[in-house]
N, C-alpha and C. Protein backbone atom coordinates (compact mmCIF):
# COMPACT_ATOMS: atom_id res chain seq x y z
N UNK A 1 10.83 19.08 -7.85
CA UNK A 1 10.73 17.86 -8.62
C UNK A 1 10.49 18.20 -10.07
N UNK A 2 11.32 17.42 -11.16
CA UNK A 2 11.24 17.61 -12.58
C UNK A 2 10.14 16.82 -13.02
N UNK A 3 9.08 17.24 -13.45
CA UNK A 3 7.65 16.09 -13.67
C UNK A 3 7.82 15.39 -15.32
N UNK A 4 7.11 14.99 -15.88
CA UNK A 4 6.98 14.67 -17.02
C UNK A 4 7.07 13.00 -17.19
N UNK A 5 6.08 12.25 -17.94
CA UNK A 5 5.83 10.82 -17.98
C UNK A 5 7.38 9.95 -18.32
N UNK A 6 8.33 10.61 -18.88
CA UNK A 6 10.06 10.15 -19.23
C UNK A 6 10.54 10.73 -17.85
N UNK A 7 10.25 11.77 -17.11
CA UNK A 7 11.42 12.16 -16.40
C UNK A 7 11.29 10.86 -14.88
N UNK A 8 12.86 10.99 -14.93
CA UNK A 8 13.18 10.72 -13.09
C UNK A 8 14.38 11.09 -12.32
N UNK A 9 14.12 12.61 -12.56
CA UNK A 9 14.94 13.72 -12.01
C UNK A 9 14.54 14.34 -11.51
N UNK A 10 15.23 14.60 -9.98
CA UNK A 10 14.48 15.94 -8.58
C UNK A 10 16.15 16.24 -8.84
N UNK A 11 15.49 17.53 -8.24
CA UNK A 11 16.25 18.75 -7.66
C UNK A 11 18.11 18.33 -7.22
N UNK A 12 17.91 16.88 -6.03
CA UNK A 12 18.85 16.74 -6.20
C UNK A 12 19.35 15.26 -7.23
N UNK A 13 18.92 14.95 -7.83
CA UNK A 13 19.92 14.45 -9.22
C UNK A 13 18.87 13.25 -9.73
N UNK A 14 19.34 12.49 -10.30
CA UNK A 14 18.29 11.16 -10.41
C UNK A 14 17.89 10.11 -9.33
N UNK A 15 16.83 10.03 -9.73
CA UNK A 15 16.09 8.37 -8.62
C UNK A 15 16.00 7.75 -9.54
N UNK A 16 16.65 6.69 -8.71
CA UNK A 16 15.88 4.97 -9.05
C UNK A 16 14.50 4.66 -9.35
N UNK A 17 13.80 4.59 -10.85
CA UNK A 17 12.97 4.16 -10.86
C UNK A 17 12.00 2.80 -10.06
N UNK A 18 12.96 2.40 -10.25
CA UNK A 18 12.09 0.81 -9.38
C UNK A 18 11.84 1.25 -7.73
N UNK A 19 12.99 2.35 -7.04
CA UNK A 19 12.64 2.50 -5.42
C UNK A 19 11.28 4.01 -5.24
N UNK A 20 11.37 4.41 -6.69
CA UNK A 20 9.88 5.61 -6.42
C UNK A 20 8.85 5.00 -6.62
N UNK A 21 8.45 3.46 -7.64
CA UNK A 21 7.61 2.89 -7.32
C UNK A 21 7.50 2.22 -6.05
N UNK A 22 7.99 1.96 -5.16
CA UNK A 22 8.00 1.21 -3.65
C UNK A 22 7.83 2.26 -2.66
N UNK A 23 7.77 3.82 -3.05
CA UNK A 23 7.79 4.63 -1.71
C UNK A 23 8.70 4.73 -1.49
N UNK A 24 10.10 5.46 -1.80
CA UNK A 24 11.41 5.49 -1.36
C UNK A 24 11.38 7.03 -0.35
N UNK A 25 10.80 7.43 -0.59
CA UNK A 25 10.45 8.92 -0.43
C UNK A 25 9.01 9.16 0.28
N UNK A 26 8.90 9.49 1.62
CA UNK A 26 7.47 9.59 1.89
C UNK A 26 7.35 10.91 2.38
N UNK A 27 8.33 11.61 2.11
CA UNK A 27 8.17 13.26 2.63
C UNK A 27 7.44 13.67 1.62
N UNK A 28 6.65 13.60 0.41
CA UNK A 28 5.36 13.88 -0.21
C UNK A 28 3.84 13.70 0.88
N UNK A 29 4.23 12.93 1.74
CA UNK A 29 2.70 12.21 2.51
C UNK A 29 2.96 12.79 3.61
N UNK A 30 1.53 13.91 3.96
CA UNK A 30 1.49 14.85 5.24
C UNK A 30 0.48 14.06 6.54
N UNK A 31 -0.32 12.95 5.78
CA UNK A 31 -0.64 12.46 6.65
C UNK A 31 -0.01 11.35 7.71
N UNK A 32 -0.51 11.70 8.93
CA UNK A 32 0.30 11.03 10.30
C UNK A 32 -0.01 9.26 9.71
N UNK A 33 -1.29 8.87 9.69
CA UNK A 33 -1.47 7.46 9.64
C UNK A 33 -0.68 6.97 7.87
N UNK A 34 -0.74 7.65 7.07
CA UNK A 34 -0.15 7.07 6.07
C UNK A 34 1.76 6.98 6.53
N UNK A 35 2.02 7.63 7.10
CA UNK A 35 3.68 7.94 7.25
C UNK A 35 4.01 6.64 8.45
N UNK A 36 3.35 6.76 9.42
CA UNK A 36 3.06 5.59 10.67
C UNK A 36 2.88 3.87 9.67
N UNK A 37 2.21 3.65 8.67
CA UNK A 37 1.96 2.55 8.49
C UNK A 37 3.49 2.05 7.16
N UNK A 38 3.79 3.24 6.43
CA UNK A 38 4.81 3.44 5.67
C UNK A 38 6.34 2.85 6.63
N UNK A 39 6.32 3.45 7.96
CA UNK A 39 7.62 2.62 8.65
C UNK A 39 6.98 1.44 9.12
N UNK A 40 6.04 0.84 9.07
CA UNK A 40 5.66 -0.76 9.65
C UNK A 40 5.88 -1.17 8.66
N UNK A 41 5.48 -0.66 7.25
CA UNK A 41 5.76 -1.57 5.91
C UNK A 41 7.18 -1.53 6.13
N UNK A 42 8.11 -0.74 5.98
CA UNK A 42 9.51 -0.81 5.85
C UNK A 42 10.33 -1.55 6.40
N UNK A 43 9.52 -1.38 7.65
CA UNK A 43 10.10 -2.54 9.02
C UNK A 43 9.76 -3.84 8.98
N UNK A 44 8.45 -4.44 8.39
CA UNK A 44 8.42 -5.83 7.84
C UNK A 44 9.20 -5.92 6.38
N UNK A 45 9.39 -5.59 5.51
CA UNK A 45 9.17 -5.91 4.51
C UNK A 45 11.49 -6.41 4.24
N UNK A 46 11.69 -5.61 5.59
CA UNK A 46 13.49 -5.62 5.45
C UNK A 46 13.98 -5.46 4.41
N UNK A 47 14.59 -6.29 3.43
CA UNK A 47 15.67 -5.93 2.31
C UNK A 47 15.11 -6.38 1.10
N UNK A 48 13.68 -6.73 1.30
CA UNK A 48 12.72 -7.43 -0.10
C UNK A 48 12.16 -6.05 -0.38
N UNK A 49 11.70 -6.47 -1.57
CA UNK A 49 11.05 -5.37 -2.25
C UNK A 49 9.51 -4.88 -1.41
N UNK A 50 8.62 -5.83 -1.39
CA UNK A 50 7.88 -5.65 -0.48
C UNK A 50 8.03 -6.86 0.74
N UNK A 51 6.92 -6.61 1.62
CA UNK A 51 6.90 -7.88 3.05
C UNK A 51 5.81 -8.83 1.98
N UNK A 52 6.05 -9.92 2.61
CA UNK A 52 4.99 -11.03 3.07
C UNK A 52 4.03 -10.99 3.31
N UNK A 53 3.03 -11.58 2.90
CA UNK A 53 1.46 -11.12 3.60
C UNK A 53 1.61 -11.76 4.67
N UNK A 54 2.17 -12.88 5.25
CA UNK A 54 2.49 -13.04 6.75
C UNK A 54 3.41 -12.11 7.82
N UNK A 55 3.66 -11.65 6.93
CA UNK A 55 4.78 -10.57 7.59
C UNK A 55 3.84 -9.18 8.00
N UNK A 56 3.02 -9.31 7.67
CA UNK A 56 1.80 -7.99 8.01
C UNK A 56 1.07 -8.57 9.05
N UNK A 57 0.92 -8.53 10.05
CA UNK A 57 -0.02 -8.66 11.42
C UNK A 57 -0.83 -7.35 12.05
N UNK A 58 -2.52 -7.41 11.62
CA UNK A 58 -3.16 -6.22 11.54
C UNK A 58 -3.33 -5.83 12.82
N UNK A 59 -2.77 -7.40 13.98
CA UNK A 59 -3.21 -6.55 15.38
C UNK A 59 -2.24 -5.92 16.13
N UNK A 60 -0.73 -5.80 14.86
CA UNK A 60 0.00 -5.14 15.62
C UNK A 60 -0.25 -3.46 15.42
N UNK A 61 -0.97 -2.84 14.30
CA UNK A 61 -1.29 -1.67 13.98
C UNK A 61 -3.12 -1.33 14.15
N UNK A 62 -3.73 -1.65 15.25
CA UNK A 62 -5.03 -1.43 15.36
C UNK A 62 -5.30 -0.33 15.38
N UNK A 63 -4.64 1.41 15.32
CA UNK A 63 -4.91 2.02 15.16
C UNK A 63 -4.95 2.87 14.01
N UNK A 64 -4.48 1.77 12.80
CA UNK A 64 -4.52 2.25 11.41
C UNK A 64 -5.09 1.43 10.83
N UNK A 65 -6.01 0.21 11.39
CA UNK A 65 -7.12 -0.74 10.56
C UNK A 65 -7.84 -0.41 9.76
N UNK A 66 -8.77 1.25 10.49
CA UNK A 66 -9.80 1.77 9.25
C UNK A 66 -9.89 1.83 8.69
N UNK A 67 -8.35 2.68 7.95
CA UNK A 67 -7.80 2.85 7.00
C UNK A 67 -6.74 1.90 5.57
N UNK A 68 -7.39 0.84 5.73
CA UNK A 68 -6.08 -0.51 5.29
C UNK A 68 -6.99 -1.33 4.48
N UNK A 69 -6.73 -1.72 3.25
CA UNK A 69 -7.67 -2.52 2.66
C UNK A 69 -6.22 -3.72 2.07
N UNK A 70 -6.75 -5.12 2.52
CA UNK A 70 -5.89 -6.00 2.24
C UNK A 70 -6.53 -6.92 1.27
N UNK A 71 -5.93 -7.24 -0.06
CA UNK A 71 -6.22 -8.15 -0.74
C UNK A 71 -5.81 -9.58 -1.27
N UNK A 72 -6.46 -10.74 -1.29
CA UNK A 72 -6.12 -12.17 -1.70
C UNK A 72 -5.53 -12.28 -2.96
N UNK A 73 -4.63 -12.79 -3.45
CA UNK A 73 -4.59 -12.31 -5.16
C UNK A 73 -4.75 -13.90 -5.58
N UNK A 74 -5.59 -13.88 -6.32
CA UNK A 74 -6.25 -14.82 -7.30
C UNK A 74 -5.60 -14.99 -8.45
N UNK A 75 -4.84 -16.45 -9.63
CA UNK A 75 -4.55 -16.63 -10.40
C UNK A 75 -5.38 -17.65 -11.01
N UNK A 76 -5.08 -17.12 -12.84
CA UNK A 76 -6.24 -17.95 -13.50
C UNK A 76 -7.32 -17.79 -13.10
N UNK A 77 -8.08 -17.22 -14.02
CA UNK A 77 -7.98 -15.68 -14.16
C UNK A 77 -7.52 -14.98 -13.06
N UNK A 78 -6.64 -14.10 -13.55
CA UNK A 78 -6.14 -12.68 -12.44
C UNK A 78 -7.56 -12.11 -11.75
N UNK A 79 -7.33 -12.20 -10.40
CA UNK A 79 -8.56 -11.18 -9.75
C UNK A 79 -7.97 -11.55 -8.53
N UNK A 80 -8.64 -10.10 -7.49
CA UNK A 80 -8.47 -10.13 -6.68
C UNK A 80 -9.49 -10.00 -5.14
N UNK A 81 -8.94 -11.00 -3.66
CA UNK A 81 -10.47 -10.42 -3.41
C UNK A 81 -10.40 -10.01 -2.10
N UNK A 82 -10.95 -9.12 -1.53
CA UNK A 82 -10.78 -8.46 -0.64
C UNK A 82 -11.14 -9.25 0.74
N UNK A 83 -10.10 -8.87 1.38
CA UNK A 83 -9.40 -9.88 2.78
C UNK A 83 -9.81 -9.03 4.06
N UNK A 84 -9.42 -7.77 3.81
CA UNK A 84 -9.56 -6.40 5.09
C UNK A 84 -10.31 -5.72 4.75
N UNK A 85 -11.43 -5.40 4.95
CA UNK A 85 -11.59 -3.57 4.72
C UNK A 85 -11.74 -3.09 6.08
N UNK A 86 -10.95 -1.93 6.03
CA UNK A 86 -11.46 -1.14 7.08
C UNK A 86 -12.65 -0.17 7.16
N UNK A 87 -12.63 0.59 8.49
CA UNK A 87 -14.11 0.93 8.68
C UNK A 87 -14.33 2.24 7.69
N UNK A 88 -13.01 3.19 7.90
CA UNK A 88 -13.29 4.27 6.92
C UNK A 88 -13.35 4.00 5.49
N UNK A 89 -12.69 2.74 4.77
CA UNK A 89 -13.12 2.36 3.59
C UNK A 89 -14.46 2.09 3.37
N UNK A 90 -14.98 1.40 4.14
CA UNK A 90 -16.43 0.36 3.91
C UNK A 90 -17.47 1.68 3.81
N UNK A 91 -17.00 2.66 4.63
CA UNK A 91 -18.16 3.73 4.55
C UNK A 91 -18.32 3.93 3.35
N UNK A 92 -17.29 4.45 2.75
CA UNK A 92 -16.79 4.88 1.46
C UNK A 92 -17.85 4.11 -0.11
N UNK A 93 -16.83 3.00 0.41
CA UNK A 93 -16.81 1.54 -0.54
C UNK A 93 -18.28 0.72 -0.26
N UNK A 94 -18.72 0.95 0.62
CA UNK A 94 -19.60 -0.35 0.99
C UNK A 94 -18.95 -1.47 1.44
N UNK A 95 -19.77 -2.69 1.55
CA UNK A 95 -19.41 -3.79 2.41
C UNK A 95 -18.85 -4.75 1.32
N UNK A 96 -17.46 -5.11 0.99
CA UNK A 96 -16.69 -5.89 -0.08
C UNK A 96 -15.83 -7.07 0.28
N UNK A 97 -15.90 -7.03 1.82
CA UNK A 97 -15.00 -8.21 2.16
C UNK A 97 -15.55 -9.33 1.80
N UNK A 98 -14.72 -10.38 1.33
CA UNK A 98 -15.15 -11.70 0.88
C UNK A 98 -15.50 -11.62 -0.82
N UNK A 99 -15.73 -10.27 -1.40
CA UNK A 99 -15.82 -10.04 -2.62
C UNK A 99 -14.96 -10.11 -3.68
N UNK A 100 -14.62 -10.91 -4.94
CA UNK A 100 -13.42 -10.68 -5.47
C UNK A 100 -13.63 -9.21 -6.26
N UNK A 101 -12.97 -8.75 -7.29
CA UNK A 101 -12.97 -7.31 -7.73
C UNK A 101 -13.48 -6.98 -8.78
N UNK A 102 -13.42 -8.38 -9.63
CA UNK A 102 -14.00 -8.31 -11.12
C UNK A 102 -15.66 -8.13 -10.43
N UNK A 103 -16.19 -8.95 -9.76
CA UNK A 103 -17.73 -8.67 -9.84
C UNK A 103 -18.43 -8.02 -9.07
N UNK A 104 -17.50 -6.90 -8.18
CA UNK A 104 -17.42 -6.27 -7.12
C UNK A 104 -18.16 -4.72 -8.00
C-alpha cells in the first residue's frame, strides 16, 4: 500500500475513495469477530452505502454483541447517544447507555 494523507494508490492501481471509507477491503482486519460482523454489515446494508438502523437486528448476531456499540443520532444540536453497549465495551468505557456523548 502507497500511504500518504493525498495518496489512494495500492500496489494494484487506484481505489475509490468513497468505497475505502465504507470498508471495501477487510483483508487489513485479522480479527474473526470484526470480519464476521463486516459480512452482516454487507449483507444488510445491499447496494446502499450503509444499512438502516432497522436493517441491523442485534439478536441475529448475539455472538458479536460485546463487542458493538450502537448509536441514536441526535439533530439540533448534533450529538449522539448511546443505544448498545456491549459488555467488552462497558468494561472498558463504563456504563453509557442512555447517555448522549457531549456530556458523556
Amino acid at each position: 500500500m502507497i500511504s500518504g494523507p493525498a495518496s489512494n494508490l495500492t500496489e494494484a492501481g487506484p481505489v475509490d475513495p468513497a468505497a475505502a471509507r465504507v470498508g471495501a477491503d477487510p483483508a487489513i482486519v485479522g480479527e474473526a469477530r470484526v470480519l464476521e460482523f463486516h459480512r452482516y454489515w454487507l449483507a444488510r446494508r445491499g447496494e446502499r452505502r450503509f444499512p438502516a438502523r432497522a436493517d441491523i437486528e442485534p439478536t441475529d448476531i448475539p455472538q458479536l454483541l460485546a463487542g458493538i456499540m450502537l448509536l441514536d443520532v441526535h439533530y439540533e444540536p448534533l450529538d449522539f447517544e448511546y443505544r448498545l453497549i456491549g459488555d467488552d465495551i462497558a468494561r472498558r468505557m463504563g456504563s453509557l447507555k442512555g447517555k448522549r456523548v457531549r456530556a458523556a
